[in-house]
N, C-alpha and C. Protein backbone atom coordinates (compact mmCIF):
# COMPACT_ATOMS: atom_id res chain seq x y z
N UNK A 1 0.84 -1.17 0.00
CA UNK A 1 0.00 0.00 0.00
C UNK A 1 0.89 1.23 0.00
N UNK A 2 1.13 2.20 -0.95
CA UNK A 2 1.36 3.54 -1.17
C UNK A 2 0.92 4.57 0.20
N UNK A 3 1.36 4.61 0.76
CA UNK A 3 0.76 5.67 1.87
C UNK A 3 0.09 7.11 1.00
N UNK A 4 1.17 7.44 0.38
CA UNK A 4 1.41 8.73 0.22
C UNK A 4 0.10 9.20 -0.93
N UNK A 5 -0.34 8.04 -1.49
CA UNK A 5 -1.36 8.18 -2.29
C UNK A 5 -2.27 7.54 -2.21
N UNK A 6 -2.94 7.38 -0.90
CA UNK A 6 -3.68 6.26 -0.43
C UNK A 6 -5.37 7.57 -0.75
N UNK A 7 -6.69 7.11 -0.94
CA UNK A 7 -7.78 7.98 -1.09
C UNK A 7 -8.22 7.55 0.61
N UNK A 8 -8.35 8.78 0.66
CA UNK A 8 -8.85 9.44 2.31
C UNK A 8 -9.97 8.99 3.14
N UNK A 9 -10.69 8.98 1.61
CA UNK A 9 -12.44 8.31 1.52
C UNK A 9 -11.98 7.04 2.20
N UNK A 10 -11.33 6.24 1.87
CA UNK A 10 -10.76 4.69 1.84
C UNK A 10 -10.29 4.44 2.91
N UNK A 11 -10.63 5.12 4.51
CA UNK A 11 -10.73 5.18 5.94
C UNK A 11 -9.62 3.96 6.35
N UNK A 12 -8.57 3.85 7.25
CA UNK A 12 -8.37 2.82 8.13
C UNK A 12 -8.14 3.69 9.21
N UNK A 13 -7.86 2.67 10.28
CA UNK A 13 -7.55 2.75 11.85
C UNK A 13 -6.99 1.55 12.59
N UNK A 14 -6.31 2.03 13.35
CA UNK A 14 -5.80 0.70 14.49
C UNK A 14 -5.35 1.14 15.73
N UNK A 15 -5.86 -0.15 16.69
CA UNK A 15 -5.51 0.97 18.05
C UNK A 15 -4.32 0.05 18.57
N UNK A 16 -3.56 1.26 19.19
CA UNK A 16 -2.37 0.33 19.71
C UNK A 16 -2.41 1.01 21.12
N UNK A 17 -1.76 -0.07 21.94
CA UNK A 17 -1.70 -0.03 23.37
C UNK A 17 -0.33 0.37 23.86
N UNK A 18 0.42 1.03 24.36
CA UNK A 18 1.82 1.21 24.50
C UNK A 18 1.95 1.18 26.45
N UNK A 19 2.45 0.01 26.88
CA UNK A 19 2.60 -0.20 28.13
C UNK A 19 3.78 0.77 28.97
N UNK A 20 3.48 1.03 30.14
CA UNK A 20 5.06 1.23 30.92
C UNK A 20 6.54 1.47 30.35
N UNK A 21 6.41 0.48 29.71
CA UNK A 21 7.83 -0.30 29.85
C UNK A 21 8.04 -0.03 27.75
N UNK A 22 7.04 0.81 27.48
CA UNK A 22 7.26 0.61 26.08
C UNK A 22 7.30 -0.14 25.02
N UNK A 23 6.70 -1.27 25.49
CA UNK A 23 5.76 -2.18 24.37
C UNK A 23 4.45 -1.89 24.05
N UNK A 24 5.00 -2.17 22.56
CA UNK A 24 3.84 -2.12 21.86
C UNK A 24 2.41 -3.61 21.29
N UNK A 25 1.24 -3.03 21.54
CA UNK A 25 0.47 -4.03 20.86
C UNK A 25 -0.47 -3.50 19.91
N UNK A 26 -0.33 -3.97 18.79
CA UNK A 26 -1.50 -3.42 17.82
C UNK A 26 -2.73 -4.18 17.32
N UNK A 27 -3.72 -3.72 17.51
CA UNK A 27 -5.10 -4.36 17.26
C UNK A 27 -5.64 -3.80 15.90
N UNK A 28 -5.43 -4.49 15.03
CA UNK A 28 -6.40 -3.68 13.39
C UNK A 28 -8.30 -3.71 13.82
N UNK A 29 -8.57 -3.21 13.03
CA UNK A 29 -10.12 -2.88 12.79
C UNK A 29 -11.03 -4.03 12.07
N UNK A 30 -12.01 -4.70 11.95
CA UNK A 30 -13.05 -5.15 11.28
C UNK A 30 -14.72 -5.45 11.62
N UNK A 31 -15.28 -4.94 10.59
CA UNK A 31 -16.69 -4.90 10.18
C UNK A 31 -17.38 -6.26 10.67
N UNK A 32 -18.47 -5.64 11.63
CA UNK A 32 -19.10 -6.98 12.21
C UNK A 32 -19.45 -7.78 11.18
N UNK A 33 -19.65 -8.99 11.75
CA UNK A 33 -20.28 -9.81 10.89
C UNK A 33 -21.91 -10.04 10.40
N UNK A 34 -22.36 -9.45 12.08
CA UNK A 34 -23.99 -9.70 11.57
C UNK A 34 -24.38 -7.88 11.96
N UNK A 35 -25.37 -7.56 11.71
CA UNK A 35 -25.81 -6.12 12.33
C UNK A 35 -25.59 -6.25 13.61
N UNK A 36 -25.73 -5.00 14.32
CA UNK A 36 -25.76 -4.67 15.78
C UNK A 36 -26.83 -3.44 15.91
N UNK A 37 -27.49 -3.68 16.92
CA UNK A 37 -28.26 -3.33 17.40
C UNK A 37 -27.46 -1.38 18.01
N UNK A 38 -27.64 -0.26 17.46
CA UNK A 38 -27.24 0.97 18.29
C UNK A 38 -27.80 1.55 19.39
N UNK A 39 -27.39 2.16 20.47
CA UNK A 39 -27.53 3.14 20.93
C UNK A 39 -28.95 3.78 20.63
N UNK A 40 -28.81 4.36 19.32
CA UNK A 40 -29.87 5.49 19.10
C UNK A 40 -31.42 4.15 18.13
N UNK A 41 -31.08 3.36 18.23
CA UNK A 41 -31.81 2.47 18.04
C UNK A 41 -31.63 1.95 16.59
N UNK A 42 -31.00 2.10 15.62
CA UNK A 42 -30.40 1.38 14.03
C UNK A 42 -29.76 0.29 14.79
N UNK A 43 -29.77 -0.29 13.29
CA UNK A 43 -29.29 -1.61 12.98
C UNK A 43 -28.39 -1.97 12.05
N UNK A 44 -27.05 -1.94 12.32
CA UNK A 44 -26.18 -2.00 10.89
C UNK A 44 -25.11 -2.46 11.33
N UNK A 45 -24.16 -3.07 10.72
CA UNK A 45 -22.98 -3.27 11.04
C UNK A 45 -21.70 -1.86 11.69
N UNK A 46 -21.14 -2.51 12.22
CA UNK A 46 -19.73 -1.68 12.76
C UNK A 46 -18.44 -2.20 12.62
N UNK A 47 -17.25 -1.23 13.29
CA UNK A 47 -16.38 -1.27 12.88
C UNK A 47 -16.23 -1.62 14.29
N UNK A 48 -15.24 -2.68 15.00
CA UNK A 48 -14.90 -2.95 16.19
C UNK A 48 -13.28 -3.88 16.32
N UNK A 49 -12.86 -3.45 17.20
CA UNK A 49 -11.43 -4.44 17.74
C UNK A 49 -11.23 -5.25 16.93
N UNK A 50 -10.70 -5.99 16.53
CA UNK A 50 -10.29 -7.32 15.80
C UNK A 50 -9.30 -7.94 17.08
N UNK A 51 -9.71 -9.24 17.41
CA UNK A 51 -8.55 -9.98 18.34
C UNK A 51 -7.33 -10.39 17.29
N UNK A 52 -6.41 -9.52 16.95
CA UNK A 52 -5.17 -9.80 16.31
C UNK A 52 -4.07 -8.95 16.85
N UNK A 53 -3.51 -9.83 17.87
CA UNK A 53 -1.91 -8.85 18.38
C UNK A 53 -1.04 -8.75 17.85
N UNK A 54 -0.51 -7.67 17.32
CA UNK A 54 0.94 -7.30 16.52
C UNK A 54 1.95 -6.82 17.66
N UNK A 55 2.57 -7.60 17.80
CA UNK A 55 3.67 -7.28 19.08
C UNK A 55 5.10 -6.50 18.93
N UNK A 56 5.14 -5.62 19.73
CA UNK A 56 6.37 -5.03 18.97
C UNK A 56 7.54 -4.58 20.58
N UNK A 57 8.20 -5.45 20.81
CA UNK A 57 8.80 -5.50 22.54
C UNK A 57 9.92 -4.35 22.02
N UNK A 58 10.18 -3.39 23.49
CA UNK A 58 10.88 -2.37 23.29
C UNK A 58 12.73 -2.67 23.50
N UNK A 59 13.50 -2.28 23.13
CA UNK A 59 14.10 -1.09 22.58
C UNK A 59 13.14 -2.13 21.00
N UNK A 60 13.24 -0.64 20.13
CA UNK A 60 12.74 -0.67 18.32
C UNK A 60 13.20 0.78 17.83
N UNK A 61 13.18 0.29 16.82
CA UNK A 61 13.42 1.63 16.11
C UNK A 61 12.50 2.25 15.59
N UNK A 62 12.18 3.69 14.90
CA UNK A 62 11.39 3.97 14.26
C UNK A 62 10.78 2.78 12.52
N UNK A 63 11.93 2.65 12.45
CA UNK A 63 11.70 1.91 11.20
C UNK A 63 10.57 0.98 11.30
N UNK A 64 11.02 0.02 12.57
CA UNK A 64 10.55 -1.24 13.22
C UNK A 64 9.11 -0.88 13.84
N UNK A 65 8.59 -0.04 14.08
CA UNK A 65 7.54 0.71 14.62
C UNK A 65 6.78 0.95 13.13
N UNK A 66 7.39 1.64 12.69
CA UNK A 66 6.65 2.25 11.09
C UNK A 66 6.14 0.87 10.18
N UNK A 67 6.80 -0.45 9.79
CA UNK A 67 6.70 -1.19 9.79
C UNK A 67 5.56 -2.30 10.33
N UNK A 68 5.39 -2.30 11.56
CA UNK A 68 3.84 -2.72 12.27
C UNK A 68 3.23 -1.79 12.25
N UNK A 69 2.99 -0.54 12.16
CA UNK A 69 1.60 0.01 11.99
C UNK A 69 1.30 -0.33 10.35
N UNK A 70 2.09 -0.11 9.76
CA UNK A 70 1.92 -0.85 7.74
C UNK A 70 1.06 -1.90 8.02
N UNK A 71 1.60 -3.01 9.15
CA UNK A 71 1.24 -4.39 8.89
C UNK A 71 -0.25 -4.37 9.68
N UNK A 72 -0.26 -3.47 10.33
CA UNK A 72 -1.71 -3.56 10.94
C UNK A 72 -2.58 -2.42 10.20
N UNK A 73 -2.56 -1.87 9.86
CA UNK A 73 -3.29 -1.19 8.97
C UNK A 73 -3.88 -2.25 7.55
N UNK A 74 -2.83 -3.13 7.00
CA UNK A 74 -3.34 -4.13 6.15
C UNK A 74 -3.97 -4.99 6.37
N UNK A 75 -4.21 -5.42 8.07
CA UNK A 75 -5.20 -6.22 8.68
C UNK A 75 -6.02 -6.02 8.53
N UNK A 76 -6.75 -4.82 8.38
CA UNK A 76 -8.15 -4.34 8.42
C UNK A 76 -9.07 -4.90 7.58
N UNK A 77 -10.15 -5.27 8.19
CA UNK A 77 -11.05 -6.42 7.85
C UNK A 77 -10.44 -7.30 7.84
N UNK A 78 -9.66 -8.38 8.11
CA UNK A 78 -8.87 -9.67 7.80
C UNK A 78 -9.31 -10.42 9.07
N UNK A 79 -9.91 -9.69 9.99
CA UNK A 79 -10.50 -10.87 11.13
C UNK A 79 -11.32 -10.33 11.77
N UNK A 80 -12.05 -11.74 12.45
CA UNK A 80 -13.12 -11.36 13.64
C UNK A 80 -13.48 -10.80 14.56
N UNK A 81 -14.53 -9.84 14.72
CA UNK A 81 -14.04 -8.70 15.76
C UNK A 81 -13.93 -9.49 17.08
N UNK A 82 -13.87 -8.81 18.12
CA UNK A 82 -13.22 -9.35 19.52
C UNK A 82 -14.93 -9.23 19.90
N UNK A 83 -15.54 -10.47 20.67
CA UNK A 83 -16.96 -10.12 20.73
C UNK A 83 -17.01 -10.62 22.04
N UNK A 84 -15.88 -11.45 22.88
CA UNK A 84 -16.01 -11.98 24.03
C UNK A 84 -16.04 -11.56 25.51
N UNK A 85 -17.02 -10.44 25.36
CA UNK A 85 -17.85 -9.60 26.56
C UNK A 85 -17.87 -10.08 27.36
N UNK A 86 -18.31 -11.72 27.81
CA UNK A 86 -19.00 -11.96 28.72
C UNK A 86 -18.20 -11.89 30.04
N UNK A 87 -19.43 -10.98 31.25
CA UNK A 87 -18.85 -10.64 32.13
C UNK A 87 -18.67 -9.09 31.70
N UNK A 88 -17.56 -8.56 31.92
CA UNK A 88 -17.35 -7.34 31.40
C UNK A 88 -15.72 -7.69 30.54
N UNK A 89 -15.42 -8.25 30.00
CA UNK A 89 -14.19 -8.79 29.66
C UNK A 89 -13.50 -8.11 28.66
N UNK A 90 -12.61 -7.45 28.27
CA UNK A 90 -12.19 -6.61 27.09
C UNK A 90 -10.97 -7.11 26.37
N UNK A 91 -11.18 -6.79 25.31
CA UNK A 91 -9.57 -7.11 24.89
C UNK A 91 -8.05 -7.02 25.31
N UNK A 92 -8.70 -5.98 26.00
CA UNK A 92 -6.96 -5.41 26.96
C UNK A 92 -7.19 -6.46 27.75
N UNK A 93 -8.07 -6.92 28.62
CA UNK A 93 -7.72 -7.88 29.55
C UNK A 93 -7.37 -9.22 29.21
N UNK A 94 -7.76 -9.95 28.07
CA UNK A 94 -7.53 -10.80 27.47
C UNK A 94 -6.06 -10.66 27.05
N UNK A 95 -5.39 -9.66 26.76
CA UNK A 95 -4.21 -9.50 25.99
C UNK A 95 -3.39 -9.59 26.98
N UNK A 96 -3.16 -8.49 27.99
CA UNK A 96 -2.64 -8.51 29.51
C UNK A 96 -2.77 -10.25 30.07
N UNK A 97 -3.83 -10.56 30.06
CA UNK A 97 -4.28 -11.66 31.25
C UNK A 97 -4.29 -10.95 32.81
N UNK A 98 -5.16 -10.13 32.74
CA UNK A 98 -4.90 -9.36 33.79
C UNK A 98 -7.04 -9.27 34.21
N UNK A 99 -7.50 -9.64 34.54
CA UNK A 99 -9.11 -9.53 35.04
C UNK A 99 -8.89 -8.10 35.97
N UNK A 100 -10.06 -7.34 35.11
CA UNK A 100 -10.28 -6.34 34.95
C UNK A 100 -9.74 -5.11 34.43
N UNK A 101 -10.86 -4.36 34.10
CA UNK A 101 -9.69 -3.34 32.61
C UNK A 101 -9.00 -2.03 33.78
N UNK A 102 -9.41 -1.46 34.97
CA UNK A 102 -8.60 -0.55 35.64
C UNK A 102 -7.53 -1.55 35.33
N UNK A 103 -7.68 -2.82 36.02
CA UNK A 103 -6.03 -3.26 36.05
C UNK A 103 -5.10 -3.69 34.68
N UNK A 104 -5.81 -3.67 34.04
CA UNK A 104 -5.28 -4.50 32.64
C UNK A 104 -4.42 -2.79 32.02
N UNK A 105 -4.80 -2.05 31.89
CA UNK A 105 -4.91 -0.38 31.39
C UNK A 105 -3.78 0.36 32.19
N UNK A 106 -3.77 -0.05 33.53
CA UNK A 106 -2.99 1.10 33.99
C UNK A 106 -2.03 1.35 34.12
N UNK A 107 -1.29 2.36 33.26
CA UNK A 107 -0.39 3.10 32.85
C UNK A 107 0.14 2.63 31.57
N UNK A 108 -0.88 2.57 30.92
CA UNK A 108 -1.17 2.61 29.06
C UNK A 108 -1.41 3.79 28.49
N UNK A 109 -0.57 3.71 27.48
CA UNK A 109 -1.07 4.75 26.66
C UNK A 109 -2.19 4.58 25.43
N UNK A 110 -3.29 4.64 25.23
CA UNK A 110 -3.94 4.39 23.90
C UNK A 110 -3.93 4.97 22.69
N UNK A 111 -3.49 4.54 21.99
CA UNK A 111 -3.25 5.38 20.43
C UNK A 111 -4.78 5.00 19.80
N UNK A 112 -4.65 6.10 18.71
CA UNK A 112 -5.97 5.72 17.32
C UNK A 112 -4.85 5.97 16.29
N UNK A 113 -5.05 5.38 15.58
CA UNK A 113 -4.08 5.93 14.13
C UNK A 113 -4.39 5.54 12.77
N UNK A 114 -4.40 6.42 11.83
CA UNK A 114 -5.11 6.17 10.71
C UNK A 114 -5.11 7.26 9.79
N UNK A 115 -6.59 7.19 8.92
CA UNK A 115 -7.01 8.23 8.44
C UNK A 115 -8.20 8.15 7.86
N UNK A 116 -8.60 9.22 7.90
CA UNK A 116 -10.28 9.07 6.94
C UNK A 116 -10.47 10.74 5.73
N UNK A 117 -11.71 10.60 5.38
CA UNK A 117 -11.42 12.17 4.73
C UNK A 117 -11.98 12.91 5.80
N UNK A 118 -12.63 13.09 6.82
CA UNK A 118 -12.35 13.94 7.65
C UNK A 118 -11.70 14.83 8.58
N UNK A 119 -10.78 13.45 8.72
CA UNK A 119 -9.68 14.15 9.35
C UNK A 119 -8.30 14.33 9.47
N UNK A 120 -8.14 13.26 7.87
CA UNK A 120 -6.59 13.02 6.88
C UNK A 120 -6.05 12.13 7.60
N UNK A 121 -4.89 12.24 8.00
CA UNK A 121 -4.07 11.25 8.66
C UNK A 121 -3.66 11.78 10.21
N UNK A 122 -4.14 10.89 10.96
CA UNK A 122 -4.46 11.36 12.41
C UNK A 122 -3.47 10.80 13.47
N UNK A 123 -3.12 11.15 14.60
CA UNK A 123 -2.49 10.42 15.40
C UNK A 123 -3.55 10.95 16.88
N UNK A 124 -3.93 9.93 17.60
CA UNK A 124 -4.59 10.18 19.02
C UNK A 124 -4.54 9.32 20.31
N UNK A 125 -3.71 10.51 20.97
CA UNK A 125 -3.33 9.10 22.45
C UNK A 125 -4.50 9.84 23.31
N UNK A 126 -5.06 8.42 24.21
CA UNK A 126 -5.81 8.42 25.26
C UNK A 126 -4.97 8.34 26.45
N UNK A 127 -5.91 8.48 27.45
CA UNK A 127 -5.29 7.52 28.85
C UNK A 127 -6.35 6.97 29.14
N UNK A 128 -5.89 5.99 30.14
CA UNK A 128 -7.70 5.30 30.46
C UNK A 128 -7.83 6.09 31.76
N UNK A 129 -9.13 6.05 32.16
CA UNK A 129 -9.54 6.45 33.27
C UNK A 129 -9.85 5.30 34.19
N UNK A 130 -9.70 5.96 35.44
CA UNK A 130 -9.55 5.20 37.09
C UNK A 130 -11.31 4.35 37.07
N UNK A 131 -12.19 5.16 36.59
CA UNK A 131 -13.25 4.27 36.62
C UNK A 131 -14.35 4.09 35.08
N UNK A 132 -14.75 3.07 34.96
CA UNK A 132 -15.24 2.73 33.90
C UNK A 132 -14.49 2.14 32.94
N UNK A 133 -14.87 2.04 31.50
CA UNK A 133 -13.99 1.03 30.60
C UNK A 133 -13.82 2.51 29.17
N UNK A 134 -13.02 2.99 29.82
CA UNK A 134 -13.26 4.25 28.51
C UNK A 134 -11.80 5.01 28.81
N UNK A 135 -11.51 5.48 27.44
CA UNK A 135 -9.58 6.03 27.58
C UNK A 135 -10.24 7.53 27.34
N UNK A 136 -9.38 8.66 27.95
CA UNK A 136 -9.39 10.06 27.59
C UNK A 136 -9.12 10.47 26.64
N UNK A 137 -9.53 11.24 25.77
CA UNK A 137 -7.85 11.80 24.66
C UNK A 137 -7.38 12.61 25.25
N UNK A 138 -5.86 12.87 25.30
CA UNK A 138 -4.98 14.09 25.87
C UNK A 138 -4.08 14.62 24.93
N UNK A 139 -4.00 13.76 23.37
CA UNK A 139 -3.27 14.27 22.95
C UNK A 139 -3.80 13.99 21.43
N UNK A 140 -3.01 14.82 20.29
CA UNK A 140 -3.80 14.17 18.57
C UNK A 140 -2.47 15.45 17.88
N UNK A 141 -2.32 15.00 16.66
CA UNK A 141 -1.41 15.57 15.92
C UNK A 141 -2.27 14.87 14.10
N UNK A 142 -2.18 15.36 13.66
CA UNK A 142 -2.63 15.65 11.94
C UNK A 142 -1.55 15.71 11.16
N UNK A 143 -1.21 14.64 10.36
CA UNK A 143 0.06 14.42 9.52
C UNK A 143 -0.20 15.20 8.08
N UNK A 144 0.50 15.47 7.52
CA UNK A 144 0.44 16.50 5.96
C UNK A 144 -0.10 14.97 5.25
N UNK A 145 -0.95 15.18 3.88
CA UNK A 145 -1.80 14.40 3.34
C UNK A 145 -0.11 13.20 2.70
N UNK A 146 0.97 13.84 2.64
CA UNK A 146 2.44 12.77 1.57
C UNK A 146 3.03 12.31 3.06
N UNK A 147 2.19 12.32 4.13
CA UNK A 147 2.97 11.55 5.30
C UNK A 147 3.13 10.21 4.85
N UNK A 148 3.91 9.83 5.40
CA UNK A 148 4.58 7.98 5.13
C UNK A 148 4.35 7.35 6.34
N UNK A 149 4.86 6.35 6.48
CA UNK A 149 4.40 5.16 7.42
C UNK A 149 5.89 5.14 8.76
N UNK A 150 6.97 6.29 8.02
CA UNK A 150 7.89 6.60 9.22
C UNK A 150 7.06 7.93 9.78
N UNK A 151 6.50 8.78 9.16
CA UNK A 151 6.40 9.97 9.64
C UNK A 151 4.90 9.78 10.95
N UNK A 152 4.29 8.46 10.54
CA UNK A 152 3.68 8.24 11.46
C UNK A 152 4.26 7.60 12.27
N UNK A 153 5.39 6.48 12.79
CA UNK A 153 6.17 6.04 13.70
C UNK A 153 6.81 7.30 14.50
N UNK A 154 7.30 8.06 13.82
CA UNK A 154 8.29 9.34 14.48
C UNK A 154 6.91 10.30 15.57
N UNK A 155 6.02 10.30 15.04
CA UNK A 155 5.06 10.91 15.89
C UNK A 155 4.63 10.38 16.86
N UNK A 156 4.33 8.89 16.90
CA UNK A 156 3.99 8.09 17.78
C UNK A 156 4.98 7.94 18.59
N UNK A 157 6.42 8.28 18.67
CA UNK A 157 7.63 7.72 18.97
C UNK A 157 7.77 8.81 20.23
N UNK A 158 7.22 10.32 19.47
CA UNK A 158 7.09 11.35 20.41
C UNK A 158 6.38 11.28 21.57
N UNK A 159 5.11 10.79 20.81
CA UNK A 159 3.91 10.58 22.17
C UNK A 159 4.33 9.73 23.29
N UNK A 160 4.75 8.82 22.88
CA UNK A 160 5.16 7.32 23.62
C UNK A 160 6.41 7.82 24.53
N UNK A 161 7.09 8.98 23.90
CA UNK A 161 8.48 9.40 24.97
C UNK A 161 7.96 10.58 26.14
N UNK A 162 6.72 11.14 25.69
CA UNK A 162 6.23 12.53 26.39
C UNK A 162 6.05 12.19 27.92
N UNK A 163 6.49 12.76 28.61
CA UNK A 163 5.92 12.03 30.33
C UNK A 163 4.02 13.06 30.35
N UNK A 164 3.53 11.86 31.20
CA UNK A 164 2.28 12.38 31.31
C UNK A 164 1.91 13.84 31.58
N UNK A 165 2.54 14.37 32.29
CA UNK A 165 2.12 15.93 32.47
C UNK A 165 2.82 17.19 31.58
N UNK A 166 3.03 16.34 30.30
CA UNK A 166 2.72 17.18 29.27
C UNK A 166 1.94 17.32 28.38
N UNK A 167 0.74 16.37 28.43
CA UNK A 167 -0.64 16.45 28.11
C UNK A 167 -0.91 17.38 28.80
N UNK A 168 -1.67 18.61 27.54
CA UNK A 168 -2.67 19.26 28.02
C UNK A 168 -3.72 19.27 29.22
N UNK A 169 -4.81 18.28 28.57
CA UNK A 169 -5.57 17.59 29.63
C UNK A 169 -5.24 17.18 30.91
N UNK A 170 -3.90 16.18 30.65
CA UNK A 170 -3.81 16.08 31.98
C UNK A 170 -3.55 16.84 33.23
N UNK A 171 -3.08 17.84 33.17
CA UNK A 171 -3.25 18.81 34.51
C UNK A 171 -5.05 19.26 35.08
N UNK A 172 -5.66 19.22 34.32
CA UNK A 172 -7.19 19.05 34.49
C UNK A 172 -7.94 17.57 34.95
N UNK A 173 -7.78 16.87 34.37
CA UNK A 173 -8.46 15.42 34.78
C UNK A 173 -6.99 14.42 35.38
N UNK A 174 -5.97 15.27 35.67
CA UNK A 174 -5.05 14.06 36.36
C UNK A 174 -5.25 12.92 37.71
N UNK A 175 -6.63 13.31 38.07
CA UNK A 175 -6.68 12.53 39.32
C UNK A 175 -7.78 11.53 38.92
N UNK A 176 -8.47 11.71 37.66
CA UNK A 176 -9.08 10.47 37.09
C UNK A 176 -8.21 9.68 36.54
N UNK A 177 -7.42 9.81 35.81
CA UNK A 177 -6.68 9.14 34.86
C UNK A 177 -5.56 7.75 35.90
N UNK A 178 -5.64 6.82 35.67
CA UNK A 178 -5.17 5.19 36.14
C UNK A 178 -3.77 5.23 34.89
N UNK A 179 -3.71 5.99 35.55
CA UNK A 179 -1.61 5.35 35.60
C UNK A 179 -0.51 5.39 36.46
């Protein structure tokens, strides 16, 4: 896949988890299989987790980083979304082996990364929060439309080195945030 001339319309995403200690895990995206029932009451398919770990153990290089987000970005649609709820069970906890997501989460960083035509080529770290199953955003950066697949590693490389209280946000919600 051409990054640099990829159509915008032609949406991916993948979320990656970046632990403590600077490992990486990447989860690609795919389209349910049967409808789902929404929120606002429709019925249509979605876009959700895929159980596929792309592992990437730290020291790496940018290269080596730039490289698995390529390879997880080409996942997309290539597998089954992660549907194994029961209980309250999430993928992070499954991945961790850690029962429950405060504990599975804390002191993760959550990335989104991708692009769509709304919002070109995106980079967005969360944190999770101390209660519930939901990450903050504290941080997002917008790559020029001829970004490459290093220029998204080098950004992520930033986020992943930033200590927490240089998020914006976080001086505001730092006493929710589970890290």
């Amino acid at each position: 896949m051409n990054i640099k001339n990829i159509s915008l319309q032609d949406s991916r995403s993948i979320t990656m988890l970046v632990d403590s200690e600077k490992n990486v895990v990447i989860f690609p995206y795919s389209q349910t299989k049967e409808p789902v029932k929404l929120p606002h009451g429709t019925v249509e398919r979605t876009w959700n987790t895929a159980y596929f770990p792309i592992e990437l153990k730290y020291p790496y290089t940018n290269v080596d980083l730039a490289q698995k987000i390529e390879y997880g970005i080409e996942q997309w649609d290539k597998h089954e979304c992660y549907k194994n709820f029961s209980g309250r069970n999430t993928f992070e906890e499954k991945y961790y082996g850690v029962k429950g997501f405060k504990n599975a989460v804390k002191g993760v960083k959550h990335f989104s990364i991708g692009w769509n035509e709304i919002s070109g080529k995106y980079i967005y770290v969360s944190l999770p929060f101390k209660r519930g199953y939901t990450y903050f955003g504290v941080g997002r950066t917008f790559l020029p439309s001829d970004a490459d697949w290093i220029d998204f590693a080098n950004e992520v490389i930033k986020f992943i080195n930033m200590d927490y209280s240089e998020f914006g946000a976080f001086k505001t919600y730092k006493n929710r945030f589970n890290i």
